[in-house]
N, C-alpha and C. Protein backbone atom coordinates (compact mmCIF):
# COMPACT_ATOMS: atom_id res chain seq x y z
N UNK A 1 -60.90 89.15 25.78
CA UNK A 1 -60.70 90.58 25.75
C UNK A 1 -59.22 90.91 25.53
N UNK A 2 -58.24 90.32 26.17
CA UNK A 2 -56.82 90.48 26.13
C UNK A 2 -56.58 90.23 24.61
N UNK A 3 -56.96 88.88 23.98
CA UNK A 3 -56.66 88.42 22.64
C UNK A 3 -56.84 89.96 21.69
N UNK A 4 -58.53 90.34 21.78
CA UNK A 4 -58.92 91.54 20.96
C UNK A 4 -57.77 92.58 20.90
N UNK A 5 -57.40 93.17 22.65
CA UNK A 5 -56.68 94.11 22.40
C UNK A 5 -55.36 93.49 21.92
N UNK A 6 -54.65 92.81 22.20
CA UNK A 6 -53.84 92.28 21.50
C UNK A 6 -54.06 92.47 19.62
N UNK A 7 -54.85 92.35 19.21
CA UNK A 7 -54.70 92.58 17.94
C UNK A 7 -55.08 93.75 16.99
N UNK A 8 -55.69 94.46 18.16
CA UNK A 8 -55.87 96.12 18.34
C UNK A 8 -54.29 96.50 18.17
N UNK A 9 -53.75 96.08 19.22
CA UNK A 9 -52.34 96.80 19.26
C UNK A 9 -51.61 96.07 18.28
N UNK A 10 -51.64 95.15 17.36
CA UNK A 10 -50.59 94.53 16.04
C UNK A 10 -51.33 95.39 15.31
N UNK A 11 -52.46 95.70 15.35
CA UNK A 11 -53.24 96.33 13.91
C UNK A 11 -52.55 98.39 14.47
N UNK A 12 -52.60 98.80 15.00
CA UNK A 12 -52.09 99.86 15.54
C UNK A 12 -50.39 99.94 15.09
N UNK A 13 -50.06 99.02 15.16
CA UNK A 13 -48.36 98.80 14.67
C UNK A 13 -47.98 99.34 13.02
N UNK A 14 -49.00 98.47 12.22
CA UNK A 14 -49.07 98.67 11.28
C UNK A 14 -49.73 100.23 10.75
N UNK A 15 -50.52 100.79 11.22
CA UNK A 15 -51.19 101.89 11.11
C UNK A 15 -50.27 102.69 10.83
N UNK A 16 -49.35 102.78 11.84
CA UNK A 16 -48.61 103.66 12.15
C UNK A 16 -47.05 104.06 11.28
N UNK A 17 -47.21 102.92 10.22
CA UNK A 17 -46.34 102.94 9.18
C UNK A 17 -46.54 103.91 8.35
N UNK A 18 -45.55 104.50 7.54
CA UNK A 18 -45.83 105.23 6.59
C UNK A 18 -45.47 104.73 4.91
N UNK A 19 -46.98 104.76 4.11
CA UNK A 19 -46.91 104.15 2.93
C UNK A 19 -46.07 105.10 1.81
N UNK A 20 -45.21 104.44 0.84
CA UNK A 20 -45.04 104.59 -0.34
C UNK A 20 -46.45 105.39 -1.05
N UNK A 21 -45.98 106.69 -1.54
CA UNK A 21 -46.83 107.19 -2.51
C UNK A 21 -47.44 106.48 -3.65
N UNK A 22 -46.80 105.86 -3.91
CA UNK A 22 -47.59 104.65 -5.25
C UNK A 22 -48.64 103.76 -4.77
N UNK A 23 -48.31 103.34 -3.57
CA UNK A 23 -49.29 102.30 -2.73
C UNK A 23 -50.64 103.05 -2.51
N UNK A 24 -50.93 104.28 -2.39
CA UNK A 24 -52.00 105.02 -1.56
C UNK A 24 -53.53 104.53 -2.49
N UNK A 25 -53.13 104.30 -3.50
CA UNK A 25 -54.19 104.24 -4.58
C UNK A 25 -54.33 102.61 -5.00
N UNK A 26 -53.46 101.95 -5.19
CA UNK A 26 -53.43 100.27 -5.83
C UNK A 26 -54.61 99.77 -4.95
N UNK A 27 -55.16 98.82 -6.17
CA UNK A 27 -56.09 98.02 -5.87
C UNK A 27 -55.27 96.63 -5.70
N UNK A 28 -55.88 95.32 -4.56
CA UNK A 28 -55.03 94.37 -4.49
C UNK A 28 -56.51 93.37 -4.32
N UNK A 29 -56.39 92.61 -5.55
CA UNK A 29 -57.59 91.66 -5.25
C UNK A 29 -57.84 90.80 -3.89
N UNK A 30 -59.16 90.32 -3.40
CA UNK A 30 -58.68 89.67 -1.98
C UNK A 30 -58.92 88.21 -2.73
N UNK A 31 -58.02 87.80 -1.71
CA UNK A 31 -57.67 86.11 -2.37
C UNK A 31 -58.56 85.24 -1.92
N UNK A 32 -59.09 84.77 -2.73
CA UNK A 32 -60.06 83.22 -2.29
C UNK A 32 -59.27 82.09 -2.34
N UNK A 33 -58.87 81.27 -1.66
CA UNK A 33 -58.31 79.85 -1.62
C UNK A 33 -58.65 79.38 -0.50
N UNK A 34 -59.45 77.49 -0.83
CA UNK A 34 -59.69 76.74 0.03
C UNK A 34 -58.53 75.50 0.20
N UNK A 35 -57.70 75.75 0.89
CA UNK A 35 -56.91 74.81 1.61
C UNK A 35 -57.39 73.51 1.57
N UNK A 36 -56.85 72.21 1.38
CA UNK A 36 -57.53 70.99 1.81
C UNK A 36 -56.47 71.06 2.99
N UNK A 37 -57.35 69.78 3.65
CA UNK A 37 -56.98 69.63 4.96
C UNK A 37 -55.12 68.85 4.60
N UNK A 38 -54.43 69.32 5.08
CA UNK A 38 -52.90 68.98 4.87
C UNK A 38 -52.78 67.55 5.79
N UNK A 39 -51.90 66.23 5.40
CA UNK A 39 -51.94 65.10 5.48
C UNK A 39 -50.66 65.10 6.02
N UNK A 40 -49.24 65.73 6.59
CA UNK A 40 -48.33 65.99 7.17
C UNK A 40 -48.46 67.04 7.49
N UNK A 41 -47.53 67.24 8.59
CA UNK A 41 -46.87 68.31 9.50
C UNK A 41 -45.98 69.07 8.26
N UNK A 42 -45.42 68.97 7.38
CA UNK A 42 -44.91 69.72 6.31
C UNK A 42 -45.92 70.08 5.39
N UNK A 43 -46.92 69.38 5.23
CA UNK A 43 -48.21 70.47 4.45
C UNK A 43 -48.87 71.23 4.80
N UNK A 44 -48.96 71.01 6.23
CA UNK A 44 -49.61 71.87 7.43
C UNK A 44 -48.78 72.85 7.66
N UNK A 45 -47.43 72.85 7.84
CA UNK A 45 -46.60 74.27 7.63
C UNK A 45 -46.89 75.06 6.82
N UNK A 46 -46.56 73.96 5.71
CA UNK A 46 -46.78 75.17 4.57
C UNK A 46 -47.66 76.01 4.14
N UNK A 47 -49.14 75.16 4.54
CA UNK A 47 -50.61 75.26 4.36
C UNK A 47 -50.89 76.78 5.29
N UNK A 48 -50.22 76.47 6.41
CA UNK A 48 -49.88 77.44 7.66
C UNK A 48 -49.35 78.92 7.35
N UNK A 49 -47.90 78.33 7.11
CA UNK A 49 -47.27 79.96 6.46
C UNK A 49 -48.03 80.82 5.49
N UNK A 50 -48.69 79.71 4.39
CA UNK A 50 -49.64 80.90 3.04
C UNK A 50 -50.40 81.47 3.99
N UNK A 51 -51.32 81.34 4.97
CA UNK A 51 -52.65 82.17 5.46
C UNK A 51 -51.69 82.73 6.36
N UNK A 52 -50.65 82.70 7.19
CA UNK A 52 -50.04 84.21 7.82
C UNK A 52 -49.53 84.95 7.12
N UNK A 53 -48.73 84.57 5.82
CA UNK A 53 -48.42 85.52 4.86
C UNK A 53 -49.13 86.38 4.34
N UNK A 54 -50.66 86.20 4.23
CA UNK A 54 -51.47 86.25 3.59
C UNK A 54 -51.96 87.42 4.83
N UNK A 55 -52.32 87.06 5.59
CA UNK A 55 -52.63 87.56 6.52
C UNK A 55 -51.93 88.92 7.03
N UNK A 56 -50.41 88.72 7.16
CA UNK A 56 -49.74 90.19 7.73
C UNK A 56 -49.22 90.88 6.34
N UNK A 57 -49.64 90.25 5.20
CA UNK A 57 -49.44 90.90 4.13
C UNK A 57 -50.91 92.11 4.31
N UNK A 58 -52.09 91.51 4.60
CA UNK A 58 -53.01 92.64 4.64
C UNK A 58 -53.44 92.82 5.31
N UNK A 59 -52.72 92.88 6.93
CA UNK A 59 -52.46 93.56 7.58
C UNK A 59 -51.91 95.27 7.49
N UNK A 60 -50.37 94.66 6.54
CA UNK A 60 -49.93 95.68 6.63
C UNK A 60 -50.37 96.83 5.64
N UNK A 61 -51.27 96.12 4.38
CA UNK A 61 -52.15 97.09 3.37
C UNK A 61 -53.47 97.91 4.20
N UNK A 62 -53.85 96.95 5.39
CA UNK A 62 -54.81 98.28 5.86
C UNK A 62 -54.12 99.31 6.96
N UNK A 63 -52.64 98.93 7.22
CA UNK A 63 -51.79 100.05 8.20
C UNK A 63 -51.76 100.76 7.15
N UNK A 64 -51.12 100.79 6.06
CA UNK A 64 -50.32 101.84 4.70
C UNK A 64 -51.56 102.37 4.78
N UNK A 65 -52.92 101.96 4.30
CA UNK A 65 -54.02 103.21 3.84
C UNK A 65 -54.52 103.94 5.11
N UNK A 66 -54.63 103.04 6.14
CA UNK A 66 -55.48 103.91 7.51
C UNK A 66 -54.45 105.33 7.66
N UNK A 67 -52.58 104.68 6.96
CA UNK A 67 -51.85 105.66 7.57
C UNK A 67 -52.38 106.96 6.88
N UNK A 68 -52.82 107.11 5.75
CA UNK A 68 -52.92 108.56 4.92
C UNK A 68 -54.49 108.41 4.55
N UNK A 69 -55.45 108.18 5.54
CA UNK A 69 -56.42 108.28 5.67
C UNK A 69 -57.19 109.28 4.78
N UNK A 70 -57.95 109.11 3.51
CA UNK A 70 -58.92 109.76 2.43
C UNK A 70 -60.54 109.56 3.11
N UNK A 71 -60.99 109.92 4.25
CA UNK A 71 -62.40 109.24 4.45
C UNK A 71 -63.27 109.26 3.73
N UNK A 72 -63.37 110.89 2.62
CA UNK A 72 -64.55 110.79 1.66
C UNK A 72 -64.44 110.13 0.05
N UNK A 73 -63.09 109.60 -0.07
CA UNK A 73 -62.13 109.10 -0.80
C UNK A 73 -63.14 107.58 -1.49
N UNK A 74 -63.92 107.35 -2.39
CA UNK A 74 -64.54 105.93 -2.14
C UNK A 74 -63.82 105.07 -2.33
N UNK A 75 -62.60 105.43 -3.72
CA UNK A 75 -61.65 104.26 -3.79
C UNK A 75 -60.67 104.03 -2.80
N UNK A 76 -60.29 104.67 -1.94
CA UNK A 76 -59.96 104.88 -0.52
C UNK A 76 -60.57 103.41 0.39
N UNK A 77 -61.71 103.73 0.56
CA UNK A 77 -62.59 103.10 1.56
C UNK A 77 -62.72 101.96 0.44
N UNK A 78 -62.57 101.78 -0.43
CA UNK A 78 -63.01 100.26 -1.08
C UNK A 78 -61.66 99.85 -0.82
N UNK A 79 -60.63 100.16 -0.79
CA UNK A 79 -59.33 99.38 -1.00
C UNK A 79 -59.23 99.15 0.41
N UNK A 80 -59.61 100.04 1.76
CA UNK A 80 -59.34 99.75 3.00
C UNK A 80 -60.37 98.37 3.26
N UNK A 81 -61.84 98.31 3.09
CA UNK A 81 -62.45 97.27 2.93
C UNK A 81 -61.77 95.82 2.39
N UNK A 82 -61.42 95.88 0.84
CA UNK A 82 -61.13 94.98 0.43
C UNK A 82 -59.66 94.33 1.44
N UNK A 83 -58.57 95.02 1.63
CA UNK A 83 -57.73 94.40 2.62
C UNK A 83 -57.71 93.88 3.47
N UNK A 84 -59.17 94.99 4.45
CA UNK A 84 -59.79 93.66 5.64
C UNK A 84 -60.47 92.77 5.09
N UNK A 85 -60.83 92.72 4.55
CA UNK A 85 -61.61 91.22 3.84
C UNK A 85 -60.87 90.07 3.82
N UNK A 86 -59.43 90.47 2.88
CA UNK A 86 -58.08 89.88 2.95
C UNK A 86 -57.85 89.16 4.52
N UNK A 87 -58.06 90.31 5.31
CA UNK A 87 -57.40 89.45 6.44
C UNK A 87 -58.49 88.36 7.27
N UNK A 88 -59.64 88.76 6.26
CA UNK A 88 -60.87 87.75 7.17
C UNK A 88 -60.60 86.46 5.89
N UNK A 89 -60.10 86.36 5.09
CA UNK A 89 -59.95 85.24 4.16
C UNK A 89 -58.38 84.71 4.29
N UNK A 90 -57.87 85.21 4.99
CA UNK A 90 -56.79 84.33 6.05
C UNK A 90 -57.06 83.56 6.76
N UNK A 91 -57.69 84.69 7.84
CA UNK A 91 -58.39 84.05 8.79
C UNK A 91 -59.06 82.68 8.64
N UNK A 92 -60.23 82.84 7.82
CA UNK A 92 -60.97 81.48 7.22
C UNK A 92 -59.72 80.57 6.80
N UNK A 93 -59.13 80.46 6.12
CA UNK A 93 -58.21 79.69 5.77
C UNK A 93 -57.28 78.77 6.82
N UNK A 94 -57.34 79.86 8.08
CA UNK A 94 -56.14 79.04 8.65
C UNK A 94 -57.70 77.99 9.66
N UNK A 95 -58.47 78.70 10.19
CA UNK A 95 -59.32 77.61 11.20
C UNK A 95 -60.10 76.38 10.09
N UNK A 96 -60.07 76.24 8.95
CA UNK A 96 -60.22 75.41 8.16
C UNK A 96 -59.05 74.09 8.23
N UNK A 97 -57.96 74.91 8.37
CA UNK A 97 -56.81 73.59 8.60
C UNK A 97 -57.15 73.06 9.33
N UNK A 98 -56.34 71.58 9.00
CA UNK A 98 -56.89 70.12 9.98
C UNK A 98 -55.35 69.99 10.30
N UNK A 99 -54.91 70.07 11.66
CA UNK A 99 -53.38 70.23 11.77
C UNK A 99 -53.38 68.77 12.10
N UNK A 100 -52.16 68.21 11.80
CA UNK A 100 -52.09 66.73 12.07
C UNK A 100 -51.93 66.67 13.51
N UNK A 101 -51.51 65.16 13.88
CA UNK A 101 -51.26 64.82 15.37
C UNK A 101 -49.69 65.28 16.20
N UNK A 102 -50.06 66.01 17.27
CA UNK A 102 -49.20 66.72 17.89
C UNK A 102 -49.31 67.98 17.32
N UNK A 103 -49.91 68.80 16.32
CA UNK A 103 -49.70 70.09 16.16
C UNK A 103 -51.21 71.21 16.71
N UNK A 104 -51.82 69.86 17.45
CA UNK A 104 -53.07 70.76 17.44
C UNK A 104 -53.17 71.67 18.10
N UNK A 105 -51.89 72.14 19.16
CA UNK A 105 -52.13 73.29 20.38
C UNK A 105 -51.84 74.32 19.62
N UNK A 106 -50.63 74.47 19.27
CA UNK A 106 -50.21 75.56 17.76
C UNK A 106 -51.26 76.03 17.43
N UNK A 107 -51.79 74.98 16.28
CA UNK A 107 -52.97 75.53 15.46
C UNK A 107 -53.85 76.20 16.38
N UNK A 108 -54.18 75.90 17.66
CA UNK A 108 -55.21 76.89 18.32
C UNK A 108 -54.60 78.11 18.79
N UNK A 109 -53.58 78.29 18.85
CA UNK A 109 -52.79 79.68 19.04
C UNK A 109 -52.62 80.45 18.04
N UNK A 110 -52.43 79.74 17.11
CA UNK A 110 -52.32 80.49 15.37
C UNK A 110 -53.56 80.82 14.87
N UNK A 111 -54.93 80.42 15.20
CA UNK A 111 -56.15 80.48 14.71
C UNK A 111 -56.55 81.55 15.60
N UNK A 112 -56.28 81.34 17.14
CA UNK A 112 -57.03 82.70 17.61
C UNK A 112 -56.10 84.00 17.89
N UNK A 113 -54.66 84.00 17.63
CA UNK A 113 -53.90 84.91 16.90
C UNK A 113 -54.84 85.55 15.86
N UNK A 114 -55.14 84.88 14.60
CA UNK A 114 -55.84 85.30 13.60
C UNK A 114 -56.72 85.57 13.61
N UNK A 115 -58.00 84.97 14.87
CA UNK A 115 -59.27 85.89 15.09
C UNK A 115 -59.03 87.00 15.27
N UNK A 116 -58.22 87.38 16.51
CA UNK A 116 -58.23 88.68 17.40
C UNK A 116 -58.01 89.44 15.88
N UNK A 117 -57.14 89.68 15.31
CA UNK A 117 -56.76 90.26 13.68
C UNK A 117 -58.13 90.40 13.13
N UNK A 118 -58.23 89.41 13.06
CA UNK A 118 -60.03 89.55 12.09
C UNK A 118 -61.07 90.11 12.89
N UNK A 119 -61.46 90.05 14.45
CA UNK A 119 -61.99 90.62 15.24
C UNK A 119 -61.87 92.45 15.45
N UNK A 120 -60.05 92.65 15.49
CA UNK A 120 -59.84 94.12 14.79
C UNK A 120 -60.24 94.79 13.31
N UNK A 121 -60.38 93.71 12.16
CA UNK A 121 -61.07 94.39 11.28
C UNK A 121 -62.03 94.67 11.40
N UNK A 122 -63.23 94.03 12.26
CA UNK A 122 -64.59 93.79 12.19
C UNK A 122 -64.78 95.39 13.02
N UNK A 123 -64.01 95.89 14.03
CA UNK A 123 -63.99 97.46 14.75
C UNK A 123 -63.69 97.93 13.99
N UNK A 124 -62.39 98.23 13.38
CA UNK A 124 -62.41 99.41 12.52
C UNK A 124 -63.46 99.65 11.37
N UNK A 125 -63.61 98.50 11.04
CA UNK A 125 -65.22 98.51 9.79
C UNK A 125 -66.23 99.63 10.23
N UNK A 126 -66.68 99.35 11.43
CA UNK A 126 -67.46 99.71 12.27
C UNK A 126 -67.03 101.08 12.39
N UNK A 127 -65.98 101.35 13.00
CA UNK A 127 -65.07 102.60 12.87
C UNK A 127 -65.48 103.97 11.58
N UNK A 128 -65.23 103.28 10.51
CA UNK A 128 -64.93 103.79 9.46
C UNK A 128 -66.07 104.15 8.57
């Protein structure tokens, strides 16, 4: 429960931003990539950083649109959709990693970091 609201309140952070007029409308494809399992602690970083990048990158695309909210708007609501999607194809990405030896506590902090996130898209969906 703490984790959820926890990512209630990062997703609330972002909300609360105010978007660039050009942004209100852009479409941003959601990214499919399957990670192989990384064979060092330096592929596993790296492997690591793309799905949080990835992740508070569309994060912060569903703060910018929730901020100037269009509800009857469809391209509105498809672009707010498609971003959470984004952050559920982070998500997938990072609990797919196979973190090497010694990094496995991380990875379980970084993975359910990224649920609670994906757990907040799955409410506002619901929400919206």
């Amino acid at each position: 429960m703490a984790g959820m609201i926890a990512g209630l309140v990062l997703t609330s952070t972002f909300i609360t931003r105010t978007p660039a007029a050009s942004e209100a409308s852009e479409r941003q494809p959601v990214p499919t990539f399957t990670p192989t399992p990384p064979a060092s602690g330096a592929d596993y970083a790296a492997a690591a950083t793309q799905a949080q990048t990835d992740l508070a990158q569309a994060l912060s695309r569903v703060g910018r649109l929730i901020g100037t909210p269009k509800l009857s708007d469809a391209a509105w609501s498809g672009d707010v959709h498609a971003a959470m999607a984004r952050v559920e194809t982070a998500y997938e990405s990072l609990v797919r990693l196979q973190p090497p030896d010694g990094w496995a506590s991380f990875h379980t902090q970084l993975a359910r970091g990224a649920g609670d996130c994906s757990a907040a898209m799955r409410v506002l969906a619901w929400a919206l």
